[in-house]
N, C-alpha and C. Protein backbone atom coordinates (compact mmCIF):
# COMPACT_ATOMS: atom_id res chain seq x y z
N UNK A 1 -5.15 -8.56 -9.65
CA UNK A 1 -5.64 -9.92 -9.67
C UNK A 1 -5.40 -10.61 -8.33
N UNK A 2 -4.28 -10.04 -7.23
CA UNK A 2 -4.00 -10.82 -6.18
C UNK A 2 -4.74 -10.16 -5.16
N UNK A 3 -6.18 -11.15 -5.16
CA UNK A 3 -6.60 -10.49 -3.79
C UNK A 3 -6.71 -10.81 -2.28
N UNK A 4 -6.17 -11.98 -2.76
CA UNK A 4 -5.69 -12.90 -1.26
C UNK A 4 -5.33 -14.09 -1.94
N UNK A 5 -4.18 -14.80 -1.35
CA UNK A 5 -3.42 -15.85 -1.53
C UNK A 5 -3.80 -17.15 -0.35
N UNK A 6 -4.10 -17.76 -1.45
CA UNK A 6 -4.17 -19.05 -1.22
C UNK A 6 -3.58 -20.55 -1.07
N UNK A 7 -3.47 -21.89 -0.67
CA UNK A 7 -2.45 -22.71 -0.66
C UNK A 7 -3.34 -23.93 -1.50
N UNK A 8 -2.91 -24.38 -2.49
CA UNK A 8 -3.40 -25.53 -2.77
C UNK A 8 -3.02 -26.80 -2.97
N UNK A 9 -3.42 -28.11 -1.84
CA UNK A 9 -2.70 -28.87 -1.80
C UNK A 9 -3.36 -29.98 -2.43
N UNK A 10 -2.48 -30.89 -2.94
CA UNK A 10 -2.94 -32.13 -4.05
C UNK A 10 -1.62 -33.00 -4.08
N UNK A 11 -1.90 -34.38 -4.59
CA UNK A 11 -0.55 -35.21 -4.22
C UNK A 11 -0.21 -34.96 -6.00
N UNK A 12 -1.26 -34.49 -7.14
CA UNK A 12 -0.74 -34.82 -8.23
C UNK A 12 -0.15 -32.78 -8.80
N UNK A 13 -0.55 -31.75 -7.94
CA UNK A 13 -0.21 -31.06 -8.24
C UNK A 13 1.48 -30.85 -8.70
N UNK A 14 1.19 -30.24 -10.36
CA UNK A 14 2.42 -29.88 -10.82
C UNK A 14 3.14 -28.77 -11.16
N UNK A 15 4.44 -28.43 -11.72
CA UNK A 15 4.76 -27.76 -12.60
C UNK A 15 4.45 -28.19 -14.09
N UNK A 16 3.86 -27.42 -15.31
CA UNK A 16 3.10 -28.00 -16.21
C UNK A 16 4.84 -28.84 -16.89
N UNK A 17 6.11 -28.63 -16.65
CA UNK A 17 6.89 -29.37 -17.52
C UNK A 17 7.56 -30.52 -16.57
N UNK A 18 7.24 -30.48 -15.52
CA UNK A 18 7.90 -31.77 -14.31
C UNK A 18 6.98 -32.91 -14.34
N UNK A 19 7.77 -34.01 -13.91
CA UNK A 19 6.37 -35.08 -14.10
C UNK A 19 6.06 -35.42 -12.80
N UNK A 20 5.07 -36.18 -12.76
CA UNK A 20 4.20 -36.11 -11.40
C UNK A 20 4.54 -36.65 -10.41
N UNK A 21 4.78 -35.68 -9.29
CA UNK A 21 5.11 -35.98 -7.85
C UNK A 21 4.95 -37.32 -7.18
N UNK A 22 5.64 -38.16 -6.50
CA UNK A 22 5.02 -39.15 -5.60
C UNK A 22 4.74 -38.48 -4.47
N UNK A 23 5.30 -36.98 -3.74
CA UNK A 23 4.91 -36.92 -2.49
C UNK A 23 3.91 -35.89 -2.47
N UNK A 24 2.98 -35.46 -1.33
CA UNK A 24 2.06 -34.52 -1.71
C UNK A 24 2.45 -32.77 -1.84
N UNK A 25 2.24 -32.11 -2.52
CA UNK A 25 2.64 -31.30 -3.11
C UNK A 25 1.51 -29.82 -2.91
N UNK A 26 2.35 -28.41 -2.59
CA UNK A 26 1.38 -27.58 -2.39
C UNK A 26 2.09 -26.08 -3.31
N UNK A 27 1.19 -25.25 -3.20
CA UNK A 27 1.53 -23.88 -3.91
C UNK A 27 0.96 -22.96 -3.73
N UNK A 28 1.48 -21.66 -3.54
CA UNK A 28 0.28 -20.35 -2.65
C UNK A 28 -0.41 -20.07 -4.35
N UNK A 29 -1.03 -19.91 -4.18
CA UNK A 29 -1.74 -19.32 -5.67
C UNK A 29 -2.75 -18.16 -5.48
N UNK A 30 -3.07 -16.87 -5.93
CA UNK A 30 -3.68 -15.68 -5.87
C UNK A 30 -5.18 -16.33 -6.30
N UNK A 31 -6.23 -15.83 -5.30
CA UNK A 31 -7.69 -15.49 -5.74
C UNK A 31 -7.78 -14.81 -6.60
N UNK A 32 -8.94 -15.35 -8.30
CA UNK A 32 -8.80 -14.28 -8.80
C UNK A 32 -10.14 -14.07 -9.16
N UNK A 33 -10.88 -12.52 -8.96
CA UNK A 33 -12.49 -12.81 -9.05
C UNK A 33 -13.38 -13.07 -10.00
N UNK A 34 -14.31 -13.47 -10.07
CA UNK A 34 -14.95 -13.95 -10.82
C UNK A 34 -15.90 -13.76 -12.17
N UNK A 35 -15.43 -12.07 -12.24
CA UNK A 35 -15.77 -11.79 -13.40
C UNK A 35 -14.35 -11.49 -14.03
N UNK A 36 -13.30 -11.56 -13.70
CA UNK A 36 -11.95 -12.06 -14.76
C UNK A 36 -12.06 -13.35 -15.11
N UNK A 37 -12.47 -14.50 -13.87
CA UNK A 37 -12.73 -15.61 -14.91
C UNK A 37 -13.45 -15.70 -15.72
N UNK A 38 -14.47 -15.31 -15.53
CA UNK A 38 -15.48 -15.43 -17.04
C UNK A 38 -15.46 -15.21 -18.26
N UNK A 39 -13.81 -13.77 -17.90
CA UNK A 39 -13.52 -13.32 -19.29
C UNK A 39 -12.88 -14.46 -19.71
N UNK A 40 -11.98 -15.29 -18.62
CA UNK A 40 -11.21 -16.47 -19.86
C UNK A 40 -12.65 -17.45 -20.43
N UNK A 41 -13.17 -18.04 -19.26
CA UNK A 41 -13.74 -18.77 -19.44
C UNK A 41 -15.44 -18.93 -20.00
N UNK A 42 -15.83 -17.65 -20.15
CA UNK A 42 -17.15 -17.37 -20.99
C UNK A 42 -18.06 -16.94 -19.55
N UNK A 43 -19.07 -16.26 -19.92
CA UNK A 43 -19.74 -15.63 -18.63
C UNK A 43 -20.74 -16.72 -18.29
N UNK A 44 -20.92 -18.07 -19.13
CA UNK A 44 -22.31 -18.96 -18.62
C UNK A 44 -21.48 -20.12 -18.28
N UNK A 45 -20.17 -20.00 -18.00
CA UNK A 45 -19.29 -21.13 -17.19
C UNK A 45 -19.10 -20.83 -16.20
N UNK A 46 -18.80 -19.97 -15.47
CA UNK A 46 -18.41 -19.44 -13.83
C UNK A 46 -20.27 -18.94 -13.00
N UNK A 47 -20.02 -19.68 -12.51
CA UNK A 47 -21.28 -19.57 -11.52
C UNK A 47 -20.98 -19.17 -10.40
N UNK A 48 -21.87 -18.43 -9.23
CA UNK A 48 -21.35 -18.00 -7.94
C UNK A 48 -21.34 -19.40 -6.99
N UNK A 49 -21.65 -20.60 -7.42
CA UNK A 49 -20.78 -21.51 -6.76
C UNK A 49 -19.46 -21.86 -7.08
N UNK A 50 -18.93 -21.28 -7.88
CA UNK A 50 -17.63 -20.93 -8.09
C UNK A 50 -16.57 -20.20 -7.77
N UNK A 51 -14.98 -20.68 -7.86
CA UNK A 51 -14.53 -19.43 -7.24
C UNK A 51 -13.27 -20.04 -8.02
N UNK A 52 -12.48 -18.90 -8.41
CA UNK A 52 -11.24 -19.33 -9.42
C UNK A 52 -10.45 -18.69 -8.58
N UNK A 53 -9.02 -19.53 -8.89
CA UNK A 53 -7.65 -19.38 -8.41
C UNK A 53 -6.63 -19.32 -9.11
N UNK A 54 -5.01 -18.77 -8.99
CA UNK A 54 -3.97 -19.41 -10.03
C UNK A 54 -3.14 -18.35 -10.76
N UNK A 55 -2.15 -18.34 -11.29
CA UNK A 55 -1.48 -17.40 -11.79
C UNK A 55 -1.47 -17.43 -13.30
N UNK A 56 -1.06 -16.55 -13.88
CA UNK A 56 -1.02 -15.92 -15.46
C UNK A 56 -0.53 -17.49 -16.19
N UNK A 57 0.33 -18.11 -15.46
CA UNK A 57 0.43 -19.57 -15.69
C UNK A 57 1.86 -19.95 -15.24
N UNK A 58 1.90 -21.63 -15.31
CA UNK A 58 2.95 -21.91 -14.29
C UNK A 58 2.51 -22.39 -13.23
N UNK A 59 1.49 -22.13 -12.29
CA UNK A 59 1.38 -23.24 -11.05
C UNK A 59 -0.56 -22.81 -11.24
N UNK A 60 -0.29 -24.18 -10.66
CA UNK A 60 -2.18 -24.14 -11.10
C UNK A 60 -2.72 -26.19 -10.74
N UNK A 61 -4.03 -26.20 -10.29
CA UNK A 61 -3.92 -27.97 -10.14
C UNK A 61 -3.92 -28.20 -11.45
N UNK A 62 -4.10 -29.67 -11.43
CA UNK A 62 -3.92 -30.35 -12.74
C UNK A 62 -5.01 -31.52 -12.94
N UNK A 63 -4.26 -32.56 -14.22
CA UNK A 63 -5.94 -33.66 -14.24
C UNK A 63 -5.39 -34.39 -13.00
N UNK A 64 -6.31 -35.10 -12.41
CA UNK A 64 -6.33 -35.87 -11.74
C UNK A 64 -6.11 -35.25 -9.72
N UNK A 65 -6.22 -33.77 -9.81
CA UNK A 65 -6.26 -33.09 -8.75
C UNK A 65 -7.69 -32.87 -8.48
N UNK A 66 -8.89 -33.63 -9.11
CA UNK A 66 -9.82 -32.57 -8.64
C UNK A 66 -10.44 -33.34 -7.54
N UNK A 67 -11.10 -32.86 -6.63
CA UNK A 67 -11.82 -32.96 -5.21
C UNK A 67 -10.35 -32.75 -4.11
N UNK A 68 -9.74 -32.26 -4.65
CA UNK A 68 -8.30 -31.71 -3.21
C UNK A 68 -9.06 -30.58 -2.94
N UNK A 69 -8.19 -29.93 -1.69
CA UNK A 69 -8.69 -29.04 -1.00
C UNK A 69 -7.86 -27.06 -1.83
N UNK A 70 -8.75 -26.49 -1.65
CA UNK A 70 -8.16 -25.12 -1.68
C UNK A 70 -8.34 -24.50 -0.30
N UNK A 71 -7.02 -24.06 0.35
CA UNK A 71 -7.09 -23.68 1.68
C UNK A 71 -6.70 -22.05 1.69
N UNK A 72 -7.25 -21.27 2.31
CA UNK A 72 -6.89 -19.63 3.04
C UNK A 72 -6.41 -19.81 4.79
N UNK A 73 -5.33 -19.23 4.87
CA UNK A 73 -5.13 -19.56 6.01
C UNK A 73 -5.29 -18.00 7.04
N UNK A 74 -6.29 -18.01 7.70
CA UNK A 74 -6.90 -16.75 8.57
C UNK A 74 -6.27 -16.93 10.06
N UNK A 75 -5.43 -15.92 10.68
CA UNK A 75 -4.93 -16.57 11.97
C UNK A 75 -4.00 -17.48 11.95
N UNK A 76 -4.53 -18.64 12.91
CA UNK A 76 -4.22 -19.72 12.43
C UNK A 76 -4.94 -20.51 12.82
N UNK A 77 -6.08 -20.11 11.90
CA UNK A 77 -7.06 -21.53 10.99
C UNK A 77 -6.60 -21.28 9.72
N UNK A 78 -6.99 -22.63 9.34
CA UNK A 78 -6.82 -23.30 8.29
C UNK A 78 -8.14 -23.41 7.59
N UNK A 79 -8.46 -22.30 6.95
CA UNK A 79 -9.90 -22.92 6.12
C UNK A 79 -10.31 -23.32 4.69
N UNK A 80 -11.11 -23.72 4.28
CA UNK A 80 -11.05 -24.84 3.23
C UNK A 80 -12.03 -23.75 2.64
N UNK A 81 -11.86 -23.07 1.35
CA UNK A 81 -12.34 -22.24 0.35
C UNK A 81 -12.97 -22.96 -0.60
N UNK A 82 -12.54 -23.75 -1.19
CA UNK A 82 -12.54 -24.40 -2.48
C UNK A 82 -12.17 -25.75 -2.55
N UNK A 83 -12.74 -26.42 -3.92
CA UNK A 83 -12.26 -27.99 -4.24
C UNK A 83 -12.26 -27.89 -5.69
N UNK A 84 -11.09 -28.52 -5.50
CA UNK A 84 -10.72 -28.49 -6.79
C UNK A 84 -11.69 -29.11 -8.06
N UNK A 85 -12.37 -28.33 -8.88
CA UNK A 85 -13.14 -28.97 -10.48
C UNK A 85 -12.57 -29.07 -11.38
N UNK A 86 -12.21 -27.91 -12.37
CA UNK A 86 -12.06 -28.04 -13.87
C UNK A 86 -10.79 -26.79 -13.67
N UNK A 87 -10.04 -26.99 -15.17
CA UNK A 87 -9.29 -25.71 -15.67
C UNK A 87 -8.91 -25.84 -17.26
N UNK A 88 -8.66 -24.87 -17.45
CA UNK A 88 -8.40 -25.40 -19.19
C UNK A 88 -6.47 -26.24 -19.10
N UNK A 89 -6.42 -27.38 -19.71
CA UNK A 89 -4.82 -27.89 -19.08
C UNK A 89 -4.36 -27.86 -17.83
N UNK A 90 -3.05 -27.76 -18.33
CA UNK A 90 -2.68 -27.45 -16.36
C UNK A 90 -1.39 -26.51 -16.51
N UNK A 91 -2.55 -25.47 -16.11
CA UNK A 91 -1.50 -23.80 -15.30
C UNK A 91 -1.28 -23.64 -16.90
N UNK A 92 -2.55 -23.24 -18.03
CA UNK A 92 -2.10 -22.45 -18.48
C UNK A 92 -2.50 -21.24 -19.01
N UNK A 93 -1.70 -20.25 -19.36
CA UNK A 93 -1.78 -18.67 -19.35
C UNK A 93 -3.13 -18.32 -19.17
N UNK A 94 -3.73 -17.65 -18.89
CA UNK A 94 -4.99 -16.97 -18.62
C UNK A 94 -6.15 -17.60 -18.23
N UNK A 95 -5.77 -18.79 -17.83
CA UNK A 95 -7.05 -19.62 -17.34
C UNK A 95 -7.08 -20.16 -15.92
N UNK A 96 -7.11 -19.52 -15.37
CA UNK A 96 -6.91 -20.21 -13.57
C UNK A 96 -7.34 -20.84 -13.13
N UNK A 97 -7.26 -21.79 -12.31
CA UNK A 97 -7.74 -23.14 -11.58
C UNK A 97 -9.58 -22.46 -11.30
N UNK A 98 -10.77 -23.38 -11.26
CA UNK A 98 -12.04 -23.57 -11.07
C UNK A 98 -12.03 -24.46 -9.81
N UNK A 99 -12.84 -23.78 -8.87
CA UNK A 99 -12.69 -24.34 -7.79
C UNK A 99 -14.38 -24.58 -7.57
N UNK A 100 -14.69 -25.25 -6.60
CA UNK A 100 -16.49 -25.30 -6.03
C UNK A 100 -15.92 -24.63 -4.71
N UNK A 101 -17.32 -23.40 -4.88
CA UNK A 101 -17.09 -22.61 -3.97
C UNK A 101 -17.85 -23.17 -2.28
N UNK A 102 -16.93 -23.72 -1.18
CA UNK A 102 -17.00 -24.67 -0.21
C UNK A 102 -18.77 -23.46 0.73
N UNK A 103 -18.12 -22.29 0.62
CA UNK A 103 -19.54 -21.56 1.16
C UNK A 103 -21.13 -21.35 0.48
N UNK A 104 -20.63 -21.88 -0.34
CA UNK A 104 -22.29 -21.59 -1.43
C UNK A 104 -22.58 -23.56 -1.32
N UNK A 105 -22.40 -23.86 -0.11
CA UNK A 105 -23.16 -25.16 0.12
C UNK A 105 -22.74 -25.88 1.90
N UNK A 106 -22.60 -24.95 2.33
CA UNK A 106 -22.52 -24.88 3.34
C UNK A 106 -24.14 -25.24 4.21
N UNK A 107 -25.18 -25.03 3.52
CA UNK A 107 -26.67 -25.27 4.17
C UNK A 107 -26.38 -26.97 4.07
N UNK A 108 -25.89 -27.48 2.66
CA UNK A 108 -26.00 -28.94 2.91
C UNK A 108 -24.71 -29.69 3.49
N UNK A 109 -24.09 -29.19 3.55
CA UNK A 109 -22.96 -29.67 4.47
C UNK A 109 -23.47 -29.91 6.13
N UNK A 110 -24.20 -29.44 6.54
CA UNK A 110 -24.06 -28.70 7.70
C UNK A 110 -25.55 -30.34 7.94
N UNK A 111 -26.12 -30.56 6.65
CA UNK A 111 -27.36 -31.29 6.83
C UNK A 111 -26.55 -33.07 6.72
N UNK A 112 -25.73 -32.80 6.04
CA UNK A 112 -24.54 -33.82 6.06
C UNK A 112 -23.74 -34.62 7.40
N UNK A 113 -23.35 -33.98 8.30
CA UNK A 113 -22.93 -33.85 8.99
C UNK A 113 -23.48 -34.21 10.76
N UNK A 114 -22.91 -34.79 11.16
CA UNK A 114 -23.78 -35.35 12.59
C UNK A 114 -23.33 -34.03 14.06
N UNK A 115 -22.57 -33.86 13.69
CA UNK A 115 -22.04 -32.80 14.99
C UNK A 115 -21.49 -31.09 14.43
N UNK A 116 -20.84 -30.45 15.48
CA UNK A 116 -20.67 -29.38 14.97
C UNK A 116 -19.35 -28.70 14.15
N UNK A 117 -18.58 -29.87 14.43
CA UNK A 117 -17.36 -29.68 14.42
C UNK A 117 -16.76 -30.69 12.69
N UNK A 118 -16.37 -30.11 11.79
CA UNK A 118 -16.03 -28.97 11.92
C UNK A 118 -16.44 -27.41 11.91
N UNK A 119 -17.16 -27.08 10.95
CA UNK A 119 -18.24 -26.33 11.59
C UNK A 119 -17.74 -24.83 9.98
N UNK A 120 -18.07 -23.63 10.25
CA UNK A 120 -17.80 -22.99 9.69
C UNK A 120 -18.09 -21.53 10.40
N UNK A 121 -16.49 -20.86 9.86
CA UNK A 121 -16.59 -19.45 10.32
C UNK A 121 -16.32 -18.89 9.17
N UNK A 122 -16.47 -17.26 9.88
CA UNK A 122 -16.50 -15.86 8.59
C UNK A 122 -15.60 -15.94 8.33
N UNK A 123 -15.05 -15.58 6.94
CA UNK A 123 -13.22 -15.48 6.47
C UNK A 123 -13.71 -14.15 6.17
N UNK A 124 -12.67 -13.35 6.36
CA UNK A 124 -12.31 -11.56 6.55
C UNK A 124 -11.39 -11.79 5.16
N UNK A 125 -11.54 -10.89 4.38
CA UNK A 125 -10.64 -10.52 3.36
C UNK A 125 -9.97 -9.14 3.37
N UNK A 126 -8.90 -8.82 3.57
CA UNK A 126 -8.32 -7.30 3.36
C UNK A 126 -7.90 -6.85 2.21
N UNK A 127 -8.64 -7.88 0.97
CA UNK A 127 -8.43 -7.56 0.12
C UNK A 127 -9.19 -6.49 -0.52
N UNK A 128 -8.86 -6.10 -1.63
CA UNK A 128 -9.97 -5.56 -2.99
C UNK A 128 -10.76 -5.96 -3.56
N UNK A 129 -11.72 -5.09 -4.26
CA UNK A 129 -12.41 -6.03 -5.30
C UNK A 129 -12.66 -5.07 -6.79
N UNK A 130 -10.99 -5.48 -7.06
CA UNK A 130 -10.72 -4.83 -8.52
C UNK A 130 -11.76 -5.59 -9.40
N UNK A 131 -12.42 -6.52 -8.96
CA UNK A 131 -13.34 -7.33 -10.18
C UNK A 131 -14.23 -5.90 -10.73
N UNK A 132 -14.91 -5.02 -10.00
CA UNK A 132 -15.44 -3.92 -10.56
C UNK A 132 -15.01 -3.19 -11.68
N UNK A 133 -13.70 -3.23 -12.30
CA UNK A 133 -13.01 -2.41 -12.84
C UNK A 133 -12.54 -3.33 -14.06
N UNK A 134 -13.25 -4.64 -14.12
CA UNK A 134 -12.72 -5.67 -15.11
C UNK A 134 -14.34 -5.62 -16.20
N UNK A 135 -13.80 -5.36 -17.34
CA UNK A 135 -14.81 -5.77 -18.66
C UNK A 135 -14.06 -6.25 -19.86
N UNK A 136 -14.94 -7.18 -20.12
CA UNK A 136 -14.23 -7.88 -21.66
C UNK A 136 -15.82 -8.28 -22.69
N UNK A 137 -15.70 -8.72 -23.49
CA UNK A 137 -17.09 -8.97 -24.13
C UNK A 137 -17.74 -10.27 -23.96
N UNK A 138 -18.74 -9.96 -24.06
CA UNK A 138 -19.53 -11.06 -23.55
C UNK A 138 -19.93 -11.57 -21.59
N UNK A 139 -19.69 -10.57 -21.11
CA UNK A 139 -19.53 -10.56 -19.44
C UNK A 139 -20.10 -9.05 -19.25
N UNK A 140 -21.18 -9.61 -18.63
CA UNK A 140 -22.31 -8.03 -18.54
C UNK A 140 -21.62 -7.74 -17.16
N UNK A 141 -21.94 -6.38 -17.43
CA UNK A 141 -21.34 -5.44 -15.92
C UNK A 141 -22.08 -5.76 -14.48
C-alpha cells in the first residue's frame, strides 16, 4: 500500500481521539492507489481525478480540512499532489483520505493563472504499482 509518502498539512488535522489543534498541524501519510480505494469506497466514487492517501487508520485529514494542501516532497521541491475532499470520518480503518488529483487539471490551472510561476513539473515515483495485484468485488480489472 506504501507507494510513496506523503505530508499533509491542515490547521484542523487530527488524531481521531485529540481535540482540535490551534496550531497548524502535519503528517507523512502513504499513497494508496486507486483501485484499493475503490475497494473501500465503491468503483463509481474514485475517479482518475482522484487520488487517495492515509493509513489503515489513525492519521488521516478530517471535517473541516478540506481544500488544504497534499504535498510530495521530490529533491527539494515541494509539490502539491492533492487537496484535500472527502473521507469516510476521520482516519478511519480502511478508508483513506480522497484527495483532487492537482495534475488532472493542470490545463485549467495553467488558464487561471497570469504568469509562469508557479508552474508545474514531472514527479518521478520509485515506487510500485501493486494496484495491479489488488481485486475485490465490484472493481473491474
Amino acid at each position: 500500500m506504501d507507494f510513496r509518502c506523503c505530508q499533509l498539512i491542515d490547521l484542523f488535522l487530527l488524531l481521531v481521539s485529540l481535540p482540535a489543534p490551534q496550531t497548524l498541524q502535519e503528517v507523512q501519510i502513504p499513497i494508496v492507489a486507486n483501485r484499493r480505494c475503490k475497494c473501500s469506497y465503491g468503483a463509481s466514487s474514485i475517479t482518475d481525478n482522484m487520488m487517495c492517501a492515509g493509513l489503515l487508520g489513525g492519521k488521516d485529514s478530517c471535517q473541516g480540512d478540506s481544500g488544504g494542501p497534499l504535498v510530495i516532497k521530490q529533491n527539494n521541491l515541494w509539490i502539491q499532489a492533492g487537496v484535500v475532499s472527502f473521507g469516510k470520518g476521520c482516519a478511519e480503518p480502511n478508508y483513506p483520505g480522497v484527495y483532487t488529483r492537482v495534475s488532472q487539471y493542470q490545463t485549467w490551472i495553467n488558464t487561471q493563472i497570469t504568469s509562469n510561476q508557479p508552474g508545474f513539473i514531472t514527479f518521478t515515483s520509485t515506487g510500485t504499482d501493486s494496484d495491479l495485484s489488488v481485486s475485490c468485488p465490484g472493481v473491474p480489472p
